[in-house]
N, C-alpha and C. Protein backbone atom coordinates (compact mmCIF):
# COMPACT_ATOMS: atom_id res chain seq x y z
N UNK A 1 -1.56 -19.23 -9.65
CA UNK A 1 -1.07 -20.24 -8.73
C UNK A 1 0.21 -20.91 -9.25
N UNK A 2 0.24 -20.89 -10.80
CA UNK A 2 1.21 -21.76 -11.48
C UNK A 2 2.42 -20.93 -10.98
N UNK A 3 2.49 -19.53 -11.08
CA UNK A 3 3.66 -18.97 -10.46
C UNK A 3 4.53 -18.81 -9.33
N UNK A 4 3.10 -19.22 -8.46
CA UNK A 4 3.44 -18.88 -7.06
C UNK A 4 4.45 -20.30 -6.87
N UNK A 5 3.84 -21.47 -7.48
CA UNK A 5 4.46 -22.44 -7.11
C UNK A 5 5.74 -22.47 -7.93
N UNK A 6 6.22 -22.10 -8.94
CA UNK A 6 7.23 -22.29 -9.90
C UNK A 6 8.26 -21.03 -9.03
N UNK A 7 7.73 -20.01 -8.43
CA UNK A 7 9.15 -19.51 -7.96
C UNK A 7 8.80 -19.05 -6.26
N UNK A 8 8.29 -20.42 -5.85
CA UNK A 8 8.23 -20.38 -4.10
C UNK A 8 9.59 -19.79 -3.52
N UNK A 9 10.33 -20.16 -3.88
CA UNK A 9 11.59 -19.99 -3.00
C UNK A 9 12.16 -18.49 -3.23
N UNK A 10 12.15 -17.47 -4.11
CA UNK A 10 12.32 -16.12 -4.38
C UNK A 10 11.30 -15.90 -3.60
N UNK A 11 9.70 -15.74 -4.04
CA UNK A 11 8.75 -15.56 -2.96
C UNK A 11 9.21 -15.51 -1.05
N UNK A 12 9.50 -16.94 -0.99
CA UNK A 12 9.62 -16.74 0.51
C UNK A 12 10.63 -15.83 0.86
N UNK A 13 12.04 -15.43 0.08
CA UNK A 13 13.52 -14.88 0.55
C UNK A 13 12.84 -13.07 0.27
N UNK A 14 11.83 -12.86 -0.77
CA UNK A 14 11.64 -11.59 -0.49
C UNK A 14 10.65 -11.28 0.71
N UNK A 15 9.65 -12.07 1.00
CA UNK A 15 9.03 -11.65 2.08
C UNK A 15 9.18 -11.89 2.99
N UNK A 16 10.54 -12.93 3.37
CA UNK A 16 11.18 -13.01 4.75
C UNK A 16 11.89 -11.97 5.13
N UNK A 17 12.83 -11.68 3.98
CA UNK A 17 13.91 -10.13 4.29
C UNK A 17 13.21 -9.36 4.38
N UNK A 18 11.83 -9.14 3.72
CA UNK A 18 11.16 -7.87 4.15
C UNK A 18 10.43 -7.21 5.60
N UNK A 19 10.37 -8.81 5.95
CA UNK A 19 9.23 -9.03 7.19
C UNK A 19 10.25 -8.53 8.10
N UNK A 20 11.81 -9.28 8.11
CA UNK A 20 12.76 -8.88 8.95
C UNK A 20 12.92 -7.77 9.01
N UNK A 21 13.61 -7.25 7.76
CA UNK A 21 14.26 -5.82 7.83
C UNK A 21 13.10 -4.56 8.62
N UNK A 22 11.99 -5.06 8.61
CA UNK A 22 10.93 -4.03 8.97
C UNK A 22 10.31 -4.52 10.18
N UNK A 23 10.79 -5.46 10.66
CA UNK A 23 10.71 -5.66 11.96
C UNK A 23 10.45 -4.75 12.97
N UNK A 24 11.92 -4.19 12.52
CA UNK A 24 12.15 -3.67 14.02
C UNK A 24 10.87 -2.08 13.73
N UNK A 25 10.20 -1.76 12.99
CA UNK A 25 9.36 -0.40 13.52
C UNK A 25 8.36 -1.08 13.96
N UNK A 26 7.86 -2.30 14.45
CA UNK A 26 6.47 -2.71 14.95
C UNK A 26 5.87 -1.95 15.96
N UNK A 27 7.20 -1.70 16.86
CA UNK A 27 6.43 -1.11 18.13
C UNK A 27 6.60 0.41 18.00
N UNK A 28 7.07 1.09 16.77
CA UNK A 28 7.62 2.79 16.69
C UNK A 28 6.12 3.42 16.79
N UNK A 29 6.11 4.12 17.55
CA UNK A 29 5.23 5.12 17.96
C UNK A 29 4.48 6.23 16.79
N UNK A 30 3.58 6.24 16.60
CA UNK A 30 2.82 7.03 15.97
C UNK A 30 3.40 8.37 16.20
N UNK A 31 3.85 9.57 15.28
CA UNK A 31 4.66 10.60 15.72
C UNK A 31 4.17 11.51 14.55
N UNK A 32 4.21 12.54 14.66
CA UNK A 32 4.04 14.05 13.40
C UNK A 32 3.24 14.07 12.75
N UNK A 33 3.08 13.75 11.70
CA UNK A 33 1.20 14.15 10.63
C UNK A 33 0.98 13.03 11.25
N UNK A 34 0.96 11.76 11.40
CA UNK A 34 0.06 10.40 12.32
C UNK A 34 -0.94 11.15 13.43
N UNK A 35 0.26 11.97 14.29
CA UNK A 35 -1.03 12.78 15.25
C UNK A 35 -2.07 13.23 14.78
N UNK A 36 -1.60 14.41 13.90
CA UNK A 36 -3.16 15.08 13.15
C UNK A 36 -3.89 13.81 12.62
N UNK A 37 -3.42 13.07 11.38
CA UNK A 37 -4.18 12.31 10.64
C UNK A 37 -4.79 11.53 11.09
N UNK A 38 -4.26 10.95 12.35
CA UNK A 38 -4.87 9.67 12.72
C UNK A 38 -5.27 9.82 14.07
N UNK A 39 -4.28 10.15 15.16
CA UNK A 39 -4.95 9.94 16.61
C UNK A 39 -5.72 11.38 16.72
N UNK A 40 -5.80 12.61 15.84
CA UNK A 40 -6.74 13.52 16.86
C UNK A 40 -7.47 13.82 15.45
N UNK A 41 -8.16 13.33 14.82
CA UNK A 41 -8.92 13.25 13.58
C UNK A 41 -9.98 12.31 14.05
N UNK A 42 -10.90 12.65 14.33
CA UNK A 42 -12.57 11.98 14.69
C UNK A 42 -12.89 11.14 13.43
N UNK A 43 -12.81 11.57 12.36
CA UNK A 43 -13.27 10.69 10.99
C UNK A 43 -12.43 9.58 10.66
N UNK A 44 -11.84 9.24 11.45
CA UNK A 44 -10.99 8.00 11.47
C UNK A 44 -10.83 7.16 12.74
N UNK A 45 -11.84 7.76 13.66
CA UNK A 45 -12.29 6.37 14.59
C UNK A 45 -13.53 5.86 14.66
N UNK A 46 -14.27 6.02 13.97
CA UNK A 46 -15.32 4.80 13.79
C UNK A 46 -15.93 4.89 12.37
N UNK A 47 -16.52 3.70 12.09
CA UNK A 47 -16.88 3.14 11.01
C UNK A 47 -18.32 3.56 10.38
N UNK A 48 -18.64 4.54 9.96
CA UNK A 48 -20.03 4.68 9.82
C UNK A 48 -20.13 5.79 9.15
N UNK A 49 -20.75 5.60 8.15
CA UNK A 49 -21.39 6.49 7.31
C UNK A 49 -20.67 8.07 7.23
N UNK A 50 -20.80 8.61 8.26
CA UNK A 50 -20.59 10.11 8.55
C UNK A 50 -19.24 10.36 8.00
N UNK A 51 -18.40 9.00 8.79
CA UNK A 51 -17.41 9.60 8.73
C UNK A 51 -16.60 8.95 7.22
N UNK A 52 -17.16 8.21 6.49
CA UNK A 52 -16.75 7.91 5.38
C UNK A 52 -16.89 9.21 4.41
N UNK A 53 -18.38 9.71 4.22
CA UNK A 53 -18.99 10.61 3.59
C UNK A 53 -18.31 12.28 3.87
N UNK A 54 -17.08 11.99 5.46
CA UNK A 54 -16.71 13.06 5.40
C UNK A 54 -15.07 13.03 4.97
N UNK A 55 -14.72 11.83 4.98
CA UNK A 55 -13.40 11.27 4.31
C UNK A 55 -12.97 11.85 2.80
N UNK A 56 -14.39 11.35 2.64
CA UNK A 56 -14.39 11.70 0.60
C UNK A 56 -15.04 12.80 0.34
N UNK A 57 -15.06 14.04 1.08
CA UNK A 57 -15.82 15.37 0.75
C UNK A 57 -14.82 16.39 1.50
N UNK A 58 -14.00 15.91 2.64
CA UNK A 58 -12.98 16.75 2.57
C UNK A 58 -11.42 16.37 2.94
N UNK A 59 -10.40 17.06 2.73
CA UNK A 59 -9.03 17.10 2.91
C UNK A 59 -8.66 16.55 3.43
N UNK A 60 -7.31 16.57 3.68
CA UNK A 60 -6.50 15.46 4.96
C UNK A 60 -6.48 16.21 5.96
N UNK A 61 -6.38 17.77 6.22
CA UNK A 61 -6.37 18.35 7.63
C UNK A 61 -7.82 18.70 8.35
N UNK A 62 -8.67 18.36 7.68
CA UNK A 62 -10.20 18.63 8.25
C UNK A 62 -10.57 18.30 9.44
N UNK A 63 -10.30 16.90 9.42
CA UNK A 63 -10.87 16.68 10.44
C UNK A 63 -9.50 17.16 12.13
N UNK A 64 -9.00 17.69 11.81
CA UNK A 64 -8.27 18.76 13.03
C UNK A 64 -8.23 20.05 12.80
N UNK A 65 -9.41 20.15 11.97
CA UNK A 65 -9.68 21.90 11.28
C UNK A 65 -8.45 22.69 11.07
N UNK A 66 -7.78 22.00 10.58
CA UNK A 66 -7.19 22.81 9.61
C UNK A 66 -7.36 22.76 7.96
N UNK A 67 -6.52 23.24 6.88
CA UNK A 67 -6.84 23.37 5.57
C UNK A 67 -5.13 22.75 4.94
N UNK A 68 -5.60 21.54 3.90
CA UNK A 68 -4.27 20.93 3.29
C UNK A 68 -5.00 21.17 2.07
N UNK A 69 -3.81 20.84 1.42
CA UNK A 69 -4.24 20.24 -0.44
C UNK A 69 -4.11 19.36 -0.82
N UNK A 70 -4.02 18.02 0.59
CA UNK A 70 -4.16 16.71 0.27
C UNK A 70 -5.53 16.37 0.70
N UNK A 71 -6.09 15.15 -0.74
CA UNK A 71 -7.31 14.76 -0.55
C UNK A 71 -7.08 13.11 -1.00
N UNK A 72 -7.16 12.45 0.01
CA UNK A 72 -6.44 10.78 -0.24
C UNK A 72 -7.45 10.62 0.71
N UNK A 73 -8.18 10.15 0.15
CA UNK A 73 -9.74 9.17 0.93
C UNK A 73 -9.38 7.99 1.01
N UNK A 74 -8.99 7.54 0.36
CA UNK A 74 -8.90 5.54 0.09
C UNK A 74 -7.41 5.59 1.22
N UNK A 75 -6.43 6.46 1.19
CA UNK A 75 -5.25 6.04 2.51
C UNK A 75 -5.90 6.85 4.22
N UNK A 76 -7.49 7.40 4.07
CA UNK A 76 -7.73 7.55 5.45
C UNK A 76 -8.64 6.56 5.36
N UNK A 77 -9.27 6.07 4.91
CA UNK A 77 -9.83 4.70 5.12
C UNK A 77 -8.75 3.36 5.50
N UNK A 78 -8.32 3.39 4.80
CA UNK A 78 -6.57 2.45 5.83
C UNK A 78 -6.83 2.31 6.77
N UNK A 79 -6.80 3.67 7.13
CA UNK A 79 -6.52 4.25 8.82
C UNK A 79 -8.04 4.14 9.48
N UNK A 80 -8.68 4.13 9.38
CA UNK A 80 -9.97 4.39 9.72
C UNK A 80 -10.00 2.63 10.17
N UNK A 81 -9.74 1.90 8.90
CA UNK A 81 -9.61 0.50 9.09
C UNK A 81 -9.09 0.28 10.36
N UNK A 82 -7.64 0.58 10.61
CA UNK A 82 -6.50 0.35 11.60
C UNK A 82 -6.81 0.80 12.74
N UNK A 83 -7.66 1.97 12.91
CA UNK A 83 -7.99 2.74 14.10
C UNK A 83 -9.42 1.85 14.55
N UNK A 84 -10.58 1.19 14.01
CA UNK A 84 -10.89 0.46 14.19
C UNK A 84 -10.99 -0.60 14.68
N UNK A 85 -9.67 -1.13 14.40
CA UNK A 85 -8.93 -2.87 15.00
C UNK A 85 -8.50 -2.14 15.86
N UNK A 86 -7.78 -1.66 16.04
CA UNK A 86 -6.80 -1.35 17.30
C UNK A 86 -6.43 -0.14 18.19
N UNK A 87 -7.37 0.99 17.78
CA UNK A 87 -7.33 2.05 18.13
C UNK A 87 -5.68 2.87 17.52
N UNK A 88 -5.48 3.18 18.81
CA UNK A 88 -3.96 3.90 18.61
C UNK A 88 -2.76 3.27 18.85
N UNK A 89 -3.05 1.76 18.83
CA UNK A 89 -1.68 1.10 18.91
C UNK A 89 -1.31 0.50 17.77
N UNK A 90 0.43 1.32 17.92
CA UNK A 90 1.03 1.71 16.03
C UNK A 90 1.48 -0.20 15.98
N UNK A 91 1.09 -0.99 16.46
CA UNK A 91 1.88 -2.36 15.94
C UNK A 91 0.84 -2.70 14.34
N UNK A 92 -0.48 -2.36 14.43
CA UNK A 92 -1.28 -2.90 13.50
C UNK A 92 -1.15 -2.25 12.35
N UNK A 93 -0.99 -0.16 12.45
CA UNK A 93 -0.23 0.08 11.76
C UNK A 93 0.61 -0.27 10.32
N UNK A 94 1.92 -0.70 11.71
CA UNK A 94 2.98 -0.80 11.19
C UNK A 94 2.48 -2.24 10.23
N UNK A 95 2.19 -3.30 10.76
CA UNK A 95 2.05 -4.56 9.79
C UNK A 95 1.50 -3.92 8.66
N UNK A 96 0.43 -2.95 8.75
CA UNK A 96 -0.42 -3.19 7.42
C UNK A 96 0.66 -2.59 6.35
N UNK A 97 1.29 -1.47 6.72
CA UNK A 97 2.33 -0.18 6.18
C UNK A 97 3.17 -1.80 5.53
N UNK A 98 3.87 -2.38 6.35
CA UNK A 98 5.23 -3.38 5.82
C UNK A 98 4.57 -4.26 4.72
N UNK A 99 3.44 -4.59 5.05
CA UNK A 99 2.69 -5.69 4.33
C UNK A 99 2.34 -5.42 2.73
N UNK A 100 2.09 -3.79 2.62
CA UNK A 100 1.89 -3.35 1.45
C UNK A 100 3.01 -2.89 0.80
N UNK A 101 4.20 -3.34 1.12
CA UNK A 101 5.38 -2.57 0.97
C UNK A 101 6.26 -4.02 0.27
N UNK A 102 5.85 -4.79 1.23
CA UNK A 102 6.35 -6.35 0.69
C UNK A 102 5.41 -6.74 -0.58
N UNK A 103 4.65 -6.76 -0.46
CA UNK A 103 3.60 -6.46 -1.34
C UNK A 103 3.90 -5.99 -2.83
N UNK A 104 4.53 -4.98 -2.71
CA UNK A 104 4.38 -3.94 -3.81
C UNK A 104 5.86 -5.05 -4.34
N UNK A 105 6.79 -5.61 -3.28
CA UNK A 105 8.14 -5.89 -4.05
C UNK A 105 7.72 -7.20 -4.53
N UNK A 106 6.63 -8.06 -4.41
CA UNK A 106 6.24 -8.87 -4.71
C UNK A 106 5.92 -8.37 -5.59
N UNK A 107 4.83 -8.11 -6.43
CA UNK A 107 4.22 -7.29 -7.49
C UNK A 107 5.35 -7.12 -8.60
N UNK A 108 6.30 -6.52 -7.95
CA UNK A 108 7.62 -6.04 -9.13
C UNK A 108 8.01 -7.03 -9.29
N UNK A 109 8.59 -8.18 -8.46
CA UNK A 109 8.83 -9.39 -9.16
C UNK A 109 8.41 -10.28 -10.57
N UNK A 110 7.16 -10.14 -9.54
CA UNK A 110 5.67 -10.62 -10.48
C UNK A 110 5.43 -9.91 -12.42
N UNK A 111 5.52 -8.98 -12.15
CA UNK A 111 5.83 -7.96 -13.35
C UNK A 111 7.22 -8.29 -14.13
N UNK A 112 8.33 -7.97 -13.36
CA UNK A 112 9.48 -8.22 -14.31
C UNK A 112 9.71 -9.54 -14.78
N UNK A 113 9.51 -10.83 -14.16
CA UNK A 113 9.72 -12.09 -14.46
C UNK A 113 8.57 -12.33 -15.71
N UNK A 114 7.28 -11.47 -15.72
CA UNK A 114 6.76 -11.89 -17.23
C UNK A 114 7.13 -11.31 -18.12
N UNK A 115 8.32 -10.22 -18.11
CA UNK A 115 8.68 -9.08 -19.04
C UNK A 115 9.78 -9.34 -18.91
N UNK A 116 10.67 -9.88 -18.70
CA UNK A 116 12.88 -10.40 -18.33
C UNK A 116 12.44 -11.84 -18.64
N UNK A 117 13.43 -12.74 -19.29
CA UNK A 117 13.57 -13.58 -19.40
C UNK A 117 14.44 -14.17 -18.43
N UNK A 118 15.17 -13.82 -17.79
CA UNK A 118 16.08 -13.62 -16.20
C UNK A 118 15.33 -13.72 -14.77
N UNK A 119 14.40 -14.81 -14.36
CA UNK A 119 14.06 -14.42 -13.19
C UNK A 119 15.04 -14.09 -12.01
N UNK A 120 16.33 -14.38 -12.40
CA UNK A 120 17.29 -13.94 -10.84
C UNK A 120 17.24 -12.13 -11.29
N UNK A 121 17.34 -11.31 -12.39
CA UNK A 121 17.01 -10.35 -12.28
C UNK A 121 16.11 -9.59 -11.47
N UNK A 122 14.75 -10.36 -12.11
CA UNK A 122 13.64 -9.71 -12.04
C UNK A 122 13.90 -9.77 -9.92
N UNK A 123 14.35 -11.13 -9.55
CA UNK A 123 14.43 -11.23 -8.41
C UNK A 123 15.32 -10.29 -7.48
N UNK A 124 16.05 -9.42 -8.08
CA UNK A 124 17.28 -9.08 -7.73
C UNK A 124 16.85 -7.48 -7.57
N UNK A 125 15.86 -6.97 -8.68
CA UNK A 125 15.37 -5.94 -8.61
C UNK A 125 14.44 -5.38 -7.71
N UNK A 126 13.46 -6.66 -7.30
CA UNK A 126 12.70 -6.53 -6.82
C UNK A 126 13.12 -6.65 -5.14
N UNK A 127 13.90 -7.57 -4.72
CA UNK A 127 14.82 -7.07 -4.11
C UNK A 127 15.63 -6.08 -3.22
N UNK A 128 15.73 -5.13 -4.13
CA UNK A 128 16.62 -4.29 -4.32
C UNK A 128 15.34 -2.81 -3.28
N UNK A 129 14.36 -3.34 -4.03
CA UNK A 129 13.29 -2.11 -3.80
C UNK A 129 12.86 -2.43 -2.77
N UNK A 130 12.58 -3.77 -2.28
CA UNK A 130 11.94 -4.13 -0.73
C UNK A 130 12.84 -3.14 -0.02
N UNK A 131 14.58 -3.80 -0.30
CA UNK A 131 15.47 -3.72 1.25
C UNK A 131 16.22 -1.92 0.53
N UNK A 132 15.95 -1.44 -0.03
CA UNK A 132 16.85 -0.14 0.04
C UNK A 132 16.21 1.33 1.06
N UNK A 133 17.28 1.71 1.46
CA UNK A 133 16.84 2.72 2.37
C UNK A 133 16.13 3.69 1.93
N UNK A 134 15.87 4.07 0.74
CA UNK A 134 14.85 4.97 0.44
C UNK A 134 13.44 4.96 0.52
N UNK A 135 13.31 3.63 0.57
CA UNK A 135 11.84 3.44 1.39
C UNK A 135 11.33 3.39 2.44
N UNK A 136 12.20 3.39 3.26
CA UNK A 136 12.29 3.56 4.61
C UNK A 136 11.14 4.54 5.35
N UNK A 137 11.17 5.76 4.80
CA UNK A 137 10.04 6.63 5.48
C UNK A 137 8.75 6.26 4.69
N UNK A 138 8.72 5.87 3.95
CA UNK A 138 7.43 5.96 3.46
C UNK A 138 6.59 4.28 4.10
N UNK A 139 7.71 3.45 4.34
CA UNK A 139 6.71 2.15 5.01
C UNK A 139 7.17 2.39 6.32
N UNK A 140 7.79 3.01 7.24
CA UNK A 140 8.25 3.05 8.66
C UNK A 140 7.27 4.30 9.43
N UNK A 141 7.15 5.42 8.17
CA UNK A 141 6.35 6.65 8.80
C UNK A 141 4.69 6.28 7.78
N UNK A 142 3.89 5.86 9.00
CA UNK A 142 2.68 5.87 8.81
C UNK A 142 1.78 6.65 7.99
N UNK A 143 2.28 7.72 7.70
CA UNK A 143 1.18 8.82 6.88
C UNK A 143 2.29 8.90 5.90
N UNK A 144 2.98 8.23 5.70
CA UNK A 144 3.61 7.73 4.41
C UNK A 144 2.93 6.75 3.72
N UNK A 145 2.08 6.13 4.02
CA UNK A 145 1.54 4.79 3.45
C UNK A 145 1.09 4.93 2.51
N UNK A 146 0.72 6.39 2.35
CA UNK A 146 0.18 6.85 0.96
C UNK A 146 1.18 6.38 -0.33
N UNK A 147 2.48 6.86 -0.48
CA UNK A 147 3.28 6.45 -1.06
C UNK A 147 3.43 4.85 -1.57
N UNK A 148 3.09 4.11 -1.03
CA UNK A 148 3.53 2.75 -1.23
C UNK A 148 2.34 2.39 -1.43
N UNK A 149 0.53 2.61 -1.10
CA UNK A 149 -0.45 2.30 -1.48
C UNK A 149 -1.00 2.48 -2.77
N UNK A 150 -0.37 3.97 -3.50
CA UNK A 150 -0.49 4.36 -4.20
C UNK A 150 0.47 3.41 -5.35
N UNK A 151 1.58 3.14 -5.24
CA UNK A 151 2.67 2.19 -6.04
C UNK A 151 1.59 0.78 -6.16
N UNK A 152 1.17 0.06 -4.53
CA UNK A 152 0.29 -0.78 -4.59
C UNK A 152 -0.57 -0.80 -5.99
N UNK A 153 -1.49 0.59 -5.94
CA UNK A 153 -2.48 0.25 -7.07
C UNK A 153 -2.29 0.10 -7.86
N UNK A 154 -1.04 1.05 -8.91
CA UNK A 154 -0.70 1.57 -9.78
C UNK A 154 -0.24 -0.22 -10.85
N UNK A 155 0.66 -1.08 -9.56
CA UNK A 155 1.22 -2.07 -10.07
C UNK A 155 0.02 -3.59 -10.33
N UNK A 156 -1.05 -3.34 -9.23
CA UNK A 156 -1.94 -3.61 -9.69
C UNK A 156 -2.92 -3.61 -11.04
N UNK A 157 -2.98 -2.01 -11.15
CA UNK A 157 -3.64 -1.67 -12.48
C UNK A 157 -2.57 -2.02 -13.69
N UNK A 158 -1.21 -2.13 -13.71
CA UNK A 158 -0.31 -2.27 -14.96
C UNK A 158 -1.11 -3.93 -15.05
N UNK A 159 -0.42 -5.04 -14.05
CA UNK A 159 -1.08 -6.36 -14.32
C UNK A 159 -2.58 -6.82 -14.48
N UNK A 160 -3.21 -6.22 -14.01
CA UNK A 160 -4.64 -6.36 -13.88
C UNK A 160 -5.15 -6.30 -15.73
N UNK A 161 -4.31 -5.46 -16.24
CA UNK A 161 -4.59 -4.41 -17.50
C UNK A 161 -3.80 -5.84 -18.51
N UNK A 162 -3.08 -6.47 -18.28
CA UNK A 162 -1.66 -6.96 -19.06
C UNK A 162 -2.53 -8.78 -18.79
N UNK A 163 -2.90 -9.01 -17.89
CA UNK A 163 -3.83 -10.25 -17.39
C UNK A 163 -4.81 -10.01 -18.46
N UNK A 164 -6.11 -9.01 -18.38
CA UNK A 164 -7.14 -9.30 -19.18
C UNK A 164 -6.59 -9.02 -20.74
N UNK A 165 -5.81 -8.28 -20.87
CA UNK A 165 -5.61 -8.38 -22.39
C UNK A 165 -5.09 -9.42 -23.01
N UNK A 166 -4.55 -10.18 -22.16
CA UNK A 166 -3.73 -11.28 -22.88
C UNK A 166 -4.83 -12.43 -23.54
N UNK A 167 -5.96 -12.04 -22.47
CA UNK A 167 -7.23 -12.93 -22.50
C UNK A 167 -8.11 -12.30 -23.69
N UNK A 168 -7.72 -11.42 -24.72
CA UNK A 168 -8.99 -10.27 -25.27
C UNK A 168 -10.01 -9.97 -24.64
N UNK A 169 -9.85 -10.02 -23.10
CA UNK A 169 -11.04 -8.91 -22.76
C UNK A 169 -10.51 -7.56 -22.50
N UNK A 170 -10.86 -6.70 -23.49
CA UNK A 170 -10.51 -5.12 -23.61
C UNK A 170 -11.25 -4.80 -22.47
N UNK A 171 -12.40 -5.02 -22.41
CA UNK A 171 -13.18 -3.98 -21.55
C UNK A 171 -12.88 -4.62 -20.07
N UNK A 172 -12.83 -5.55 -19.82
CA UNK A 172 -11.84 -5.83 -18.39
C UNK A 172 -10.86 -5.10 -18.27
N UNK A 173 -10.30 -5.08 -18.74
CA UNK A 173 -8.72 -4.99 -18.69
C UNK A 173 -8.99 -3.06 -18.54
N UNK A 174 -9.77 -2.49 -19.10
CA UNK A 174 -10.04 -0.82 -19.16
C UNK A 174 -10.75 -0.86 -17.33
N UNK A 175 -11.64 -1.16 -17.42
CA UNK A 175 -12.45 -1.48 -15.99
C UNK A 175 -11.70 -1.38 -15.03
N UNK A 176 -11.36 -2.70 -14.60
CA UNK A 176 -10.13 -3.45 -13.64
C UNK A 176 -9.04 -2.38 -13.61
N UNK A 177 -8.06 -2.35 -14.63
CA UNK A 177 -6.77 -1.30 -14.03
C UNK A 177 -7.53 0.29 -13.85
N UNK A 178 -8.41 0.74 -14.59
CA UNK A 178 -8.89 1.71 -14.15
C UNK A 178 -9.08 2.06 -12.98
N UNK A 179 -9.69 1.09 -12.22
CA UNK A 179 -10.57 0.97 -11.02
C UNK A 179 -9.30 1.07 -10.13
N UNK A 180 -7.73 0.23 -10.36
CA UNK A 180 -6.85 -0.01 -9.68
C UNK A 180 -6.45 1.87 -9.62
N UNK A 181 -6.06 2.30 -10.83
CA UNK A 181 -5.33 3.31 -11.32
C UNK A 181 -6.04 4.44 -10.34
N UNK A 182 -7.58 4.63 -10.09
CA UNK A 182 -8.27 5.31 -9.09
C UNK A 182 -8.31 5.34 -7.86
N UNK A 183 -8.06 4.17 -7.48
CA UNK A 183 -7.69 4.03 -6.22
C UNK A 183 -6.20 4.55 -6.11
N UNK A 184 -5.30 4.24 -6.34
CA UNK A 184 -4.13 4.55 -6.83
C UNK A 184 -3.75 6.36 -5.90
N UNK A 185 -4.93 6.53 -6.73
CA UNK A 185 -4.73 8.68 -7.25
C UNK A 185 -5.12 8.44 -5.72
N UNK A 186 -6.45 8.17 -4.84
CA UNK A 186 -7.07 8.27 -4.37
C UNK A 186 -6.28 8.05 -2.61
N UNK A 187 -5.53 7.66 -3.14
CA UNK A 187 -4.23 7.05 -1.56
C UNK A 187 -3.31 8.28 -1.55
């Protein structure tokens, strides 16, 4: 909390520019692997057992019978989530996609300002990664989310890991980023 309040104002300028700049895909249409993955994939419209148990036992093209060599359970559960709330309308999507994306540039902030003695750096970097165009497909194209969920965990598990050790709890700190680091693979 001590942080949040000591650098409110970086906080708000990255997740305002982010909220903006990504604005405009709220209403972009679900288009190309989204079809397979999400609108004609049965294991990602309802919530129950079957289709969890068939999430995490097979591929990403299964459930439109076909055969991939992607197996990301934890980013069709996302979707499973999203298809849930809202069926096939890409606005809910899109928030969750931007949200984890702002997210992640939050995170890098968060990270470099305890590791830079420079918070306009750390701010500048982080920054840098919200608003640059290379991220663009991966938070704008939906079955990209993998990409940035996966960064999600990863930056999770570095702090999660860097939090409990500072505290000497080893075995937290193994647990916790582990758990992050799995999920991570798992998107």
């Amino acid at each position: 909390m001590e942080f949040i309040r000591k650098n409110i104002s970086y906080l708000v300028v990255l997740f305002g520019l982010g909220a903006l700049l990504y604005s405009f895909n709220i209403h972009n249409n679900l288009f190309w692997d989204d079809v397979d993955w999400i609108l004609n994939n049965p294991s990602v419209h309802a919530f129950n057992w079957a289709n969890i148990k068939y999430i995490f036992t097979h591929d990403a093209l299964a459930g439109v019978g076909l055969a991939s060599n992607y197996y990301r359970p934890f980013l069709f559960l996302t979707f499973l989530g999203n298809y849930v709330i809202s069926d096939s309308s890409p606005v809910l999507y899109h928030v969750v996609s931007n949200l984890i994306h702002i997210g992640n540039g939050i995170l890098i902030f968060y990270l470099l300002s305890r590791w830079l003695s420079n918070k306009r750096i750390a701010f500048l970097v982080a920054l840098i990664f919200i608003i640059h165009p290379l991220q663009t497909e991966a938070v704008s194209y939906i079955s990209g989310r993998g990409d940035s969920l996966s960064i999600f965990f990863i930056l999770i598990g570095i702090i999660s890991f860097l939090w409990f050790r500072t505290r000497s709890n080893y075995l937290g700190a193994y647990i916790i980023s582990g758990l992050a680091m799995v999920l991570g693979i798992l998107s």
